[in-house]
N, C-alpha and C. Protein backbone atom coordinates (compact mmCIF):
# COMPACT_ATOMS: atom_id res chain seq x y z
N UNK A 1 110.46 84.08 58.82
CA UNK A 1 110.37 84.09 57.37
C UNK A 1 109.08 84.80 56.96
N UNK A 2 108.79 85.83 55.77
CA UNK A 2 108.26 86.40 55.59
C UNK A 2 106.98 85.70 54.96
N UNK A 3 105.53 85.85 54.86
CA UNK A 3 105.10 85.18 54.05
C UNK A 3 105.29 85.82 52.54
N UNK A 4 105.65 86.79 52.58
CA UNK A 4 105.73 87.86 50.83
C UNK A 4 106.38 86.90 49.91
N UNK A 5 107.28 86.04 50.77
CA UNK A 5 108.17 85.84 49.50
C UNK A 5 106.94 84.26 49.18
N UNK A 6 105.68 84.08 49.52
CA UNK A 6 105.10 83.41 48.40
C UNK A 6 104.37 83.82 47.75
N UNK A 7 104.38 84.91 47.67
CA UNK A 7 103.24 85.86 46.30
C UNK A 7 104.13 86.22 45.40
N UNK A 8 103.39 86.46 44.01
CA UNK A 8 104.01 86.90 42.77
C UNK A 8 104.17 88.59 42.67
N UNK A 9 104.55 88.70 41.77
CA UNK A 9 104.90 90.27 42.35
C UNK A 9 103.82 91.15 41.43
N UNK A 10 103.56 92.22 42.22
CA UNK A 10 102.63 93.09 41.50
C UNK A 10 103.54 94.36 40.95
N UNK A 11 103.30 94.53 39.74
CA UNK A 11 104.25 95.49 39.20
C UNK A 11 103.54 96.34 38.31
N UNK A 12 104.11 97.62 38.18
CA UNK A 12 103.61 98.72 37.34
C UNK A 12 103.61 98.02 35.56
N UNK A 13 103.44 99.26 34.34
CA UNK A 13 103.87 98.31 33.63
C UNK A 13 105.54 98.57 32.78
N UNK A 14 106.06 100.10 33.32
CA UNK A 14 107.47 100.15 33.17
C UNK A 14 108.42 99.14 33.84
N UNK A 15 107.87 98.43 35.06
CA UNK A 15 108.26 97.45 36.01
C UNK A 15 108.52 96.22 35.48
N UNK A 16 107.21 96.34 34.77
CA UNK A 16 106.74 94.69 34.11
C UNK A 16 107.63 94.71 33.16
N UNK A 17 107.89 95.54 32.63
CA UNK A 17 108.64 95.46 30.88
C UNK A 17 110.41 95.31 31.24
N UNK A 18 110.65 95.96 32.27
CA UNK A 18 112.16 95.57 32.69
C UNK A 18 112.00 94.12 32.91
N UNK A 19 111.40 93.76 34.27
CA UNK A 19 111.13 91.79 34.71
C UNK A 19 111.18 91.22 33.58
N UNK A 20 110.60 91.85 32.20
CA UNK A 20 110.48 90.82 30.81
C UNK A 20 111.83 90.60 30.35
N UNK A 21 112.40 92.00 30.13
CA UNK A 21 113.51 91.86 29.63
C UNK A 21 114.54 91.03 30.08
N UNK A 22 114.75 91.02 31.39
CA UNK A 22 115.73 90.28 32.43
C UNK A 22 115.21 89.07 32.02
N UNK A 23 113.86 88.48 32.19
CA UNK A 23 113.23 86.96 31.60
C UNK A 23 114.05 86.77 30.31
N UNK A 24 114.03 87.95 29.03
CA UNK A 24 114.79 87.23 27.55
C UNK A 24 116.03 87.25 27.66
N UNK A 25 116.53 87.75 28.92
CA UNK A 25 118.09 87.86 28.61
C UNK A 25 118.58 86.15 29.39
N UNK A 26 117.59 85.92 30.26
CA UNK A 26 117.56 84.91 30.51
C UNK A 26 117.63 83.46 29.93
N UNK A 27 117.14 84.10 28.61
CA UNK A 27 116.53 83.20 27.61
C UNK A 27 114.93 81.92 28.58
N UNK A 28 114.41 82.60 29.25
CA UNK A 28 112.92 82.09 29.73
C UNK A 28 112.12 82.24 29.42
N UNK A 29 110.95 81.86 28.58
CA UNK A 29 109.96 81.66 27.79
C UNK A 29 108.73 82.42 28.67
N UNK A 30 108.13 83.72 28.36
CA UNK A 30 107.64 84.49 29.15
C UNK A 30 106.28 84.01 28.59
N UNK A 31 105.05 83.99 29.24
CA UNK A 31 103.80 83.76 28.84
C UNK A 31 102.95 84.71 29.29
N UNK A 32 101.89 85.12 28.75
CA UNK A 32 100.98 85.99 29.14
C UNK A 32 99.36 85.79 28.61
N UNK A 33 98.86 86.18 30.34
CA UNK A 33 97.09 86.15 29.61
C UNK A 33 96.56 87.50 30.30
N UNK A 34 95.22 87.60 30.04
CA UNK A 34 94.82 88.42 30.59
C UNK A 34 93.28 88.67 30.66
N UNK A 35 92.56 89.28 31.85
CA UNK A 35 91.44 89.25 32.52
C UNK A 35 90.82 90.03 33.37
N UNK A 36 89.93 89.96 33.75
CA UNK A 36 89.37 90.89 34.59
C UNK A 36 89.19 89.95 36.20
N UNK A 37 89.06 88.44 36.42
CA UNK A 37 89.17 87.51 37.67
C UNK A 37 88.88 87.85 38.84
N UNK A 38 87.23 88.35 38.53
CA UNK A 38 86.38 89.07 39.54
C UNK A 38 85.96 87.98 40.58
N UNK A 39 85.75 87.25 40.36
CA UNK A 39 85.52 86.02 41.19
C UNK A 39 86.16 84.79 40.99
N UNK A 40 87.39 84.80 41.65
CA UNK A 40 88.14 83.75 41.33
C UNK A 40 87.53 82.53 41.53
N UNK A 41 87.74 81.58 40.40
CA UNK A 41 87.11 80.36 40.87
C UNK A 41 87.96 79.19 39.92
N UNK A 42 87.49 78.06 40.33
CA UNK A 42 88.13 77.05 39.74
C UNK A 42 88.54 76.70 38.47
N UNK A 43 87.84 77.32 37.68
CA UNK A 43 88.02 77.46 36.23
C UNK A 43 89.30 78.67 36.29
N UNK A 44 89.22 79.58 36.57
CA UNK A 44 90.68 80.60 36.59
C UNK A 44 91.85 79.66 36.86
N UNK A 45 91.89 78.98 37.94
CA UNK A 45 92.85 78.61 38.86
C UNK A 45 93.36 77.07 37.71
N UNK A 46 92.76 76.69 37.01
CA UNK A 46 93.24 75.55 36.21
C UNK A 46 93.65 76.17 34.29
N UNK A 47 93.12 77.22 34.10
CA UNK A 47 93.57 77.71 33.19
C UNK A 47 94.98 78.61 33.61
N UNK A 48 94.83 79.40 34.71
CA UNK A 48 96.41 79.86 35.13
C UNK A 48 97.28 78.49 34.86
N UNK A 49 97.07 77.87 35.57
CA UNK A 49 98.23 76.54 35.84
C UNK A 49 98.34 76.18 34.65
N UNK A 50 97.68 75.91 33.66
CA UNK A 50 97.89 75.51 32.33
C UNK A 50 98.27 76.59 31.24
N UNK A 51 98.41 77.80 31.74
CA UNK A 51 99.51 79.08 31.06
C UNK A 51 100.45 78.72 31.49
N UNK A 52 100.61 78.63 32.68
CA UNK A 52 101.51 78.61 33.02
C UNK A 52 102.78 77.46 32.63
N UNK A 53 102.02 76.66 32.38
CA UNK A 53 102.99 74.92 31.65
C UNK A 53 103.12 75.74 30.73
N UNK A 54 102.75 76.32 29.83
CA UNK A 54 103.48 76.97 28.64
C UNK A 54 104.44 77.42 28.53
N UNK A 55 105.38 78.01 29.38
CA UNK A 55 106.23 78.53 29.28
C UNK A 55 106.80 78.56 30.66
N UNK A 56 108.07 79.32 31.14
CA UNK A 56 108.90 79.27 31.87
C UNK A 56 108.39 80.56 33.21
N UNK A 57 107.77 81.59 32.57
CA UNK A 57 106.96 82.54 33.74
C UNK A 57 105.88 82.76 33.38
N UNK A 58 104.67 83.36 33.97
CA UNK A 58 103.31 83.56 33.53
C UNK A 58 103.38 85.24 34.21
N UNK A 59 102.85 85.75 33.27
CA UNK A 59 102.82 87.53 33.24
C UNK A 59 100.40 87.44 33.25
N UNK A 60 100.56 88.02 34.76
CA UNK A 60 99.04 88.38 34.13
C UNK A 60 98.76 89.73 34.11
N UNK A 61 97.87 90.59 32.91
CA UNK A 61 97.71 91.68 32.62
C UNK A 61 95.68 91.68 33.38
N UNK A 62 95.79 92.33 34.04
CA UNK A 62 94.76 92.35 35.30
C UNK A 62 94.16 93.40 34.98
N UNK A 63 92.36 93.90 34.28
CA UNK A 63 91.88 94.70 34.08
C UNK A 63 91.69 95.81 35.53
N UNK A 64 91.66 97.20 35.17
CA UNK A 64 91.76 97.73 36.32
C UNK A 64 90.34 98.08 36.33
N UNK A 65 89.59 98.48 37.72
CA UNK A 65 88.26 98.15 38.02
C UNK A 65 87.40 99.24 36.83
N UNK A 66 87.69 100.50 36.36
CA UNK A 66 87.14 100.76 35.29
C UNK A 66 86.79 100.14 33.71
N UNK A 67 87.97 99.56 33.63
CA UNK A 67 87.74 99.26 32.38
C UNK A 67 87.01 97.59 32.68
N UNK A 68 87.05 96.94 33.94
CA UNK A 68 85.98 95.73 34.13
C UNK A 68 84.38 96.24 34.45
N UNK A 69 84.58 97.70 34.79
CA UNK A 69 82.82 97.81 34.46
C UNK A 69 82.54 98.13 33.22
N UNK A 70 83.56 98.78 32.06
CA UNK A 70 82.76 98.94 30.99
C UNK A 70 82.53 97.86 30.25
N UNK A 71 83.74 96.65 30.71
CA UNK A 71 83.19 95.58 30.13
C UNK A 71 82.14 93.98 30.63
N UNK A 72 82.34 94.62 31.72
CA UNK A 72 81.06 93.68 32.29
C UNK A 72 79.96 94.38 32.81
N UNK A 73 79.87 95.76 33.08
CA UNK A 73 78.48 95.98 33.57
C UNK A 73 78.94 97.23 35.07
N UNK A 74 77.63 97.90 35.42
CA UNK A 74 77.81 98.42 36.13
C UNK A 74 77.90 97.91 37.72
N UNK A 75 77.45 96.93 37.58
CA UNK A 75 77.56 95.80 39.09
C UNK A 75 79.08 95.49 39.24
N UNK A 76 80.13 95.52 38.67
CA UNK A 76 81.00 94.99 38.41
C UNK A 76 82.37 96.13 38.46
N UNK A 77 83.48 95.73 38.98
CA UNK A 77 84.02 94.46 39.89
C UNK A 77 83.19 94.21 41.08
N UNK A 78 83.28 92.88 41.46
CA UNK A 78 82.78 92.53 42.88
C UNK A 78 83.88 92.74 43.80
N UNK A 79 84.92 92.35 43.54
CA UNK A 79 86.06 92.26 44.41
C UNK A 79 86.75 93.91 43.66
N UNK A 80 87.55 94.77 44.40
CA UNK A 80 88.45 95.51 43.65
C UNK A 80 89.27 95.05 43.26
N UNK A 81 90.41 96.25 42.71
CA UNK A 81 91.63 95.57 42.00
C UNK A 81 92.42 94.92 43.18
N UNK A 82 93.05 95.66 43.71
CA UNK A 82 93.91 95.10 45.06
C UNK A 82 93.86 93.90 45.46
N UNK A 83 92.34 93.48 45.59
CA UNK A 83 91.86 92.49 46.21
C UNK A 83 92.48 91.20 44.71
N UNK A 84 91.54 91.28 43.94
CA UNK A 84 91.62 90.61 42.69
C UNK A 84 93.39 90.14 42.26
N UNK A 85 94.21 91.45 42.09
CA UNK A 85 95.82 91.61 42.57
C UNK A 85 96.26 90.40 43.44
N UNK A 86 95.80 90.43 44.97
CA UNK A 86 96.13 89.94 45.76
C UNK A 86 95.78 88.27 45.14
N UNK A 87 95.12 88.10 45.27
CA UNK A 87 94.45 86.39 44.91
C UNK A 87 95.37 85.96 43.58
N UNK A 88 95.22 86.91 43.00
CA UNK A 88 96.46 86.08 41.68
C UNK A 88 97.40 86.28 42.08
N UNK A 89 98.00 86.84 42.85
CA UNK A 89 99.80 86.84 43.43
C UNK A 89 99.97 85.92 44.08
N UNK A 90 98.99 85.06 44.70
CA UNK A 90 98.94 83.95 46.14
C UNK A 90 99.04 82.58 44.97
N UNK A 91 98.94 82.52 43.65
CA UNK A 91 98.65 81.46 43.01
C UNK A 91 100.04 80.94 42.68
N UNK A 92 100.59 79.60 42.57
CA UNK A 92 101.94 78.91 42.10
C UNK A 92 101.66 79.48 41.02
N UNK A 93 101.08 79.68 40.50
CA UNK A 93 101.47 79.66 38.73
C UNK A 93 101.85 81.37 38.15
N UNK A 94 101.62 81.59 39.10
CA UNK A 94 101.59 83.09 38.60
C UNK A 94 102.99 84.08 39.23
N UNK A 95 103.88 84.62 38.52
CA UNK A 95 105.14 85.31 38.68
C UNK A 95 104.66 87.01 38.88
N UNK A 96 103.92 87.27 37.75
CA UNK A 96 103.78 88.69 37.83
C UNK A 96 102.28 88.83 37.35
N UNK A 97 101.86 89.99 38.48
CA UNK A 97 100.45 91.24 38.00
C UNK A 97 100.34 92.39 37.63
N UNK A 98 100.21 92.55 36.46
CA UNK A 98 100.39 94.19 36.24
C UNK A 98 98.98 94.14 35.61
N UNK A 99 98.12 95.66 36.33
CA UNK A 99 97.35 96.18 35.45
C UNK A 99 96.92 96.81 34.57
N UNK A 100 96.19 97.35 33.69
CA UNK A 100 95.77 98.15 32.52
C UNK A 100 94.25 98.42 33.12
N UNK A 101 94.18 99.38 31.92
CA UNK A 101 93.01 100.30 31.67
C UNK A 101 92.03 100.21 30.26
N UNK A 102 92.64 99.70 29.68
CA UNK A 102 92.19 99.25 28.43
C UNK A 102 91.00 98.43 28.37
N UNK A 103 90.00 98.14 27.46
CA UNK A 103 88.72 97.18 27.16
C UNK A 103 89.94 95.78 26.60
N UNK A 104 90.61 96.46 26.00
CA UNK A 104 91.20 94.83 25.39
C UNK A 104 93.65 94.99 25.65
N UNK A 105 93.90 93.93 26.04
CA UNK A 105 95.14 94.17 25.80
C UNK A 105 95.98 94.71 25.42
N UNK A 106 96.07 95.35 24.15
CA UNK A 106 97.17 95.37 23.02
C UNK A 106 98.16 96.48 23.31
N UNK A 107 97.81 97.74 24.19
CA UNK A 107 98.85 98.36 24.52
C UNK A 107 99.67 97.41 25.75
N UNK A 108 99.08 96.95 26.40
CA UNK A 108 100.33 96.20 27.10
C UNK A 108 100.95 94.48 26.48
N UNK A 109 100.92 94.21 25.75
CA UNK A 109 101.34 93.39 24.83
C UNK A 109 102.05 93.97 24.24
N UNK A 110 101.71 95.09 23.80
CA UNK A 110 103.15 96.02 22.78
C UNK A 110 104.60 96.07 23.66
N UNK A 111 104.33 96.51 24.67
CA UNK A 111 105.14 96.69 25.74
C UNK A 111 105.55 95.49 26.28
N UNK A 112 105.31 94.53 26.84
CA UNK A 112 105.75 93.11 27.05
C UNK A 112 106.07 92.26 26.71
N UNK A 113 105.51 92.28 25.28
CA UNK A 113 105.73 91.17 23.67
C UNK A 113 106.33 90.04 24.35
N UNK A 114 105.22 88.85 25.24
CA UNK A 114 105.33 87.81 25.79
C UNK A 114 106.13 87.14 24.22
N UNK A 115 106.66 85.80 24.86
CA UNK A 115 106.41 84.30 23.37
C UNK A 115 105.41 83.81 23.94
N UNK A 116 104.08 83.64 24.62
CA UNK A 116 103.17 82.96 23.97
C UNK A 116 101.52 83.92 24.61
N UNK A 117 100.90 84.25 24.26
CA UNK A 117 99.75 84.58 24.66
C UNK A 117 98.61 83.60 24.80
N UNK A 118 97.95 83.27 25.95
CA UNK A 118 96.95 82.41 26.38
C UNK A 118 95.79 83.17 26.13
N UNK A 119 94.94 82.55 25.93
CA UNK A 119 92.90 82.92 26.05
C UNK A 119 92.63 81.30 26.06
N UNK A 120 91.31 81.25 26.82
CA UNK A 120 90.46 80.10 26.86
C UNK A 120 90.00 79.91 25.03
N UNK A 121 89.90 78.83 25.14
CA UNK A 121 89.47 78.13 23.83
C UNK A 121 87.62 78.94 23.55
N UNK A 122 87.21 79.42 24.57
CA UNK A 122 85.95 80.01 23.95
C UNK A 122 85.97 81.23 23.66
N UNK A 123 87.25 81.65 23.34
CA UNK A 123 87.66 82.08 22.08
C UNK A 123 88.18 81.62 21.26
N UNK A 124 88.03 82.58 19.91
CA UNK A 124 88.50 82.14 18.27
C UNK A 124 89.42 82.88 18.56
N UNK A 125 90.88 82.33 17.98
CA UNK A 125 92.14 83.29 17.63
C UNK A 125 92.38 84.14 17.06
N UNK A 126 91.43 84.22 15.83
CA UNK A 126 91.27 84.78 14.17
C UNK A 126 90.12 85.92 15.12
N UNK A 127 89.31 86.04 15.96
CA UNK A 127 88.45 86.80 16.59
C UNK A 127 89.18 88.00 17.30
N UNK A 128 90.65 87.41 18.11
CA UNK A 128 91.31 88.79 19.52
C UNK A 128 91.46 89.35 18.50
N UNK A 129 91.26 90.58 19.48
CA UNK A 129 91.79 91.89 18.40
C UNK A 129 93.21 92.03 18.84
N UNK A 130 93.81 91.14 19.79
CA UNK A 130 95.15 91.30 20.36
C UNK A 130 96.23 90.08 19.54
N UNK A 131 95.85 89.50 18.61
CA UNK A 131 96.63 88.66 17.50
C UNK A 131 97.43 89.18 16.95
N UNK A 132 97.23 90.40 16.53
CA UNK A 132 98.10 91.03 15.53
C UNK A 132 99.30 91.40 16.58
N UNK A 133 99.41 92.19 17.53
CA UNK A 133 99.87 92.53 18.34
C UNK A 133 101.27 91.09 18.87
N UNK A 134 100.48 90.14 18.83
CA UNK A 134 101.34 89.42 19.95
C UNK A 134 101.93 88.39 18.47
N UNK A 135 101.42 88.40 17.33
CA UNK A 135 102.11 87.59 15.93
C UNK A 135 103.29 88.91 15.28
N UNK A 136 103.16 90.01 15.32
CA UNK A 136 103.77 91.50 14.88
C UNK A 136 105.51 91.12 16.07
N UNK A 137 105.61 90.42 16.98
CA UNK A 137 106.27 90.53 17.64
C UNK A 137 107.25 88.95 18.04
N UNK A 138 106.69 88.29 16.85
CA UNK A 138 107.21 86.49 17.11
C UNK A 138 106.25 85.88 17.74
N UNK A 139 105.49 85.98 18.63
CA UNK A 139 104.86 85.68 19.94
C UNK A 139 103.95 84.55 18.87
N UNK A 140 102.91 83.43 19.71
CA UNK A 140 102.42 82.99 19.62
C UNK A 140 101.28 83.17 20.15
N UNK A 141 99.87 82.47 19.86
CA UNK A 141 98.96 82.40 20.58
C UNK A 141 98.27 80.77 20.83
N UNK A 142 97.84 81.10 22.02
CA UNK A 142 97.80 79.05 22.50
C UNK A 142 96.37 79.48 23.25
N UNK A 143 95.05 78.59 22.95
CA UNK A 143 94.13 78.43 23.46
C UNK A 143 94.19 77.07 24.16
N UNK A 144 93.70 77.58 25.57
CA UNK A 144 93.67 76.31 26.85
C UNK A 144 92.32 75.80 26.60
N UNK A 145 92.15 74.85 26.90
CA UNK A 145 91.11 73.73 26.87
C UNK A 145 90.28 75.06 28.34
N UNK A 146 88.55 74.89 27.35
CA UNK A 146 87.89 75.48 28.73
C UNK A 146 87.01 74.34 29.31
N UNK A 147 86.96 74.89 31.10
CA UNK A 147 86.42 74.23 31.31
C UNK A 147 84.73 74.69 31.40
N UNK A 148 84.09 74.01 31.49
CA UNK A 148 82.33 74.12 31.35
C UNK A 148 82.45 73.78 32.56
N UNK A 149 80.92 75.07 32.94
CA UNK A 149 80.34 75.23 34.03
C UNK A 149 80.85 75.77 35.29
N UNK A 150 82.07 76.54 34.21
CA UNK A 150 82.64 77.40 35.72
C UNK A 150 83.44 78.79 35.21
N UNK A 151 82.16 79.63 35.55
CA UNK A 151 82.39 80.83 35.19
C UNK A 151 81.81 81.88 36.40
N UNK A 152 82.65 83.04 36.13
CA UNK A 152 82.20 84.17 37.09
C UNK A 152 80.71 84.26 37.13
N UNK A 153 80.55 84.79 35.93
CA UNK A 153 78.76 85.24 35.84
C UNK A 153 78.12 83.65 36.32
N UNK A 154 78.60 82.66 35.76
CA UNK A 154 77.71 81.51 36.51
C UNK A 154 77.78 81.37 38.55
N UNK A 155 79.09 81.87 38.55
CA UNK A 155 79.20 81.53 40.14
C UNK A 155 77.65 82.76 40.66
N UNK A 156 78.18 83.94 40.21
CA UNK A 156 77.59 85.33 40.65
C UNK A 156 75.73 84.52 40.68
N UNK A 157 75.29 83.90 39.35
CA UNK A 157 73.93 83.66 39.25
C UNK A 157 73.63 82.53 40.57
N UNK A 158 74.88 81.55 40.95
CA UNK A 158 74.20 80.69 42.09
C UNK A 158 74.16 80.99 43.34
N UNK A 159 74.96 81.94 43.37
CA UNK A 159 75.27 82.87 44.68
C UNK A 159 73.48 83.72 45.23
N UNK A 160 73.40 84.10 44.10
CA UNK A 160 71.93 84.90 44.35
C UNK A 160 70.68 83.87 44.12
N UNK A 161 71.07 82.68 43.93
CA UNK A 161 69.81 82.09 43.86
C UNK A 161 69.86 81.72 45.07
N UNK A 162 70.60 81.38 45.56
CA UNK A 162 70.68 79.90 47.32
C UNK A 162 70.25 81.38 48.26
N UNK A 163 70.77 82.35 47.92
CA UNK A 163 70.63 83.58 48.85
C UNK A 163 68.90 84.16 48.83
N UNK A 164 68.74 84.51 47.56
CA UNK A 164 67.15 84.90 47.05
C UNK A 164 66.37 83.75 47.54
N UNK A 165 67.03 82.63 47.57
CA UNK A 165 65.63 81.31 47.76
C UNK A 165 65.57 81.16 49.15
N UNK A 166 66.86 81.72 50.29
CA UNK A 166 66.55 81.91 51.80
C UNK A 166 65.68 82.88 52.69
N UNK A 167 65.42 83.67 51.63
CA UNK A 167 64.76 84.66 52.44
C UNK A 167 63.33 84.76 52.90
């Protein structure tokens, strides 16, 4: 038995937009978030799972490593895409990865027009610039409870302290 068949599938985004369609013909409640999940960590892995209760599949739109350095910095990605790809395909909660190029969503939201769009609660709704986009189309938007004290940039800062304080 293969192990493939427990990863989610990584798909282009002409790929992704067929899988959607087959999902509404289905009548299955498609969900979608999206990120850059440079350092996966526990906070990712409990907000996936809780997109994922939202609805019937979870679609993640996965920044591709350019557009995660213009928006986090030139240090950044730590992990590449592939890699990053890989780790969210290995997760229960997660059906599909497709990437973009974009600073923010909204061309692939046009194209996928989930029913519900996820962001962490430390965002404002009235703030995405991807609202219009995913309300223009029925869709909803649902903020997950965040959790505190577990973030990339926080992992990245303890990583270099335990390391900087060994030397």
């Amino acid at each position: 038995m293969s192990p493939e068949r427990w990863f989610g599938q990584l798909l282009d985004l002409d790929a992704a937009v067929a899988w959607r369609e087959e999902q509404r013909v289905a009548e299955r409640r498609v969900v979608f978030t999206n990120g850059c999940f440079d350092v996966l960590h526990s906070g990712h892995v409990e907000f996936l799972a809780w997109a994922r209760s939202q609805g019937d599949a979870l679609v993640i739109g996965l920044n591709d490593d350019d557009s995660v350095t213009r928006l986090k910095g030139a240090q950044r990605p730590i992990a590449p895409f592939a890699q990053r790809a890989r780790m969210l395909q290995a997760l229960r909660s997660v059906d599909v990865v497709v990437g973009f190029s974009q600073r923010t969503p909204e061309v692939i939201l046009e194209r996928i027009r989930p029913d519900v769009h996820t962001k962490s609660a430390q965002y404002r709704e009235e703030e995405l610039p991807e609202r219009a986009v995913v309300l223009q189309h029925g869709g909803v938007v649902l903020l997950a409870p965040h959790v505190a004290g577990s973030s990339t940039t926080q992992t990245i800062a303890r990583i270099l302290a335990r390391y900087t304080d060994r030397r």
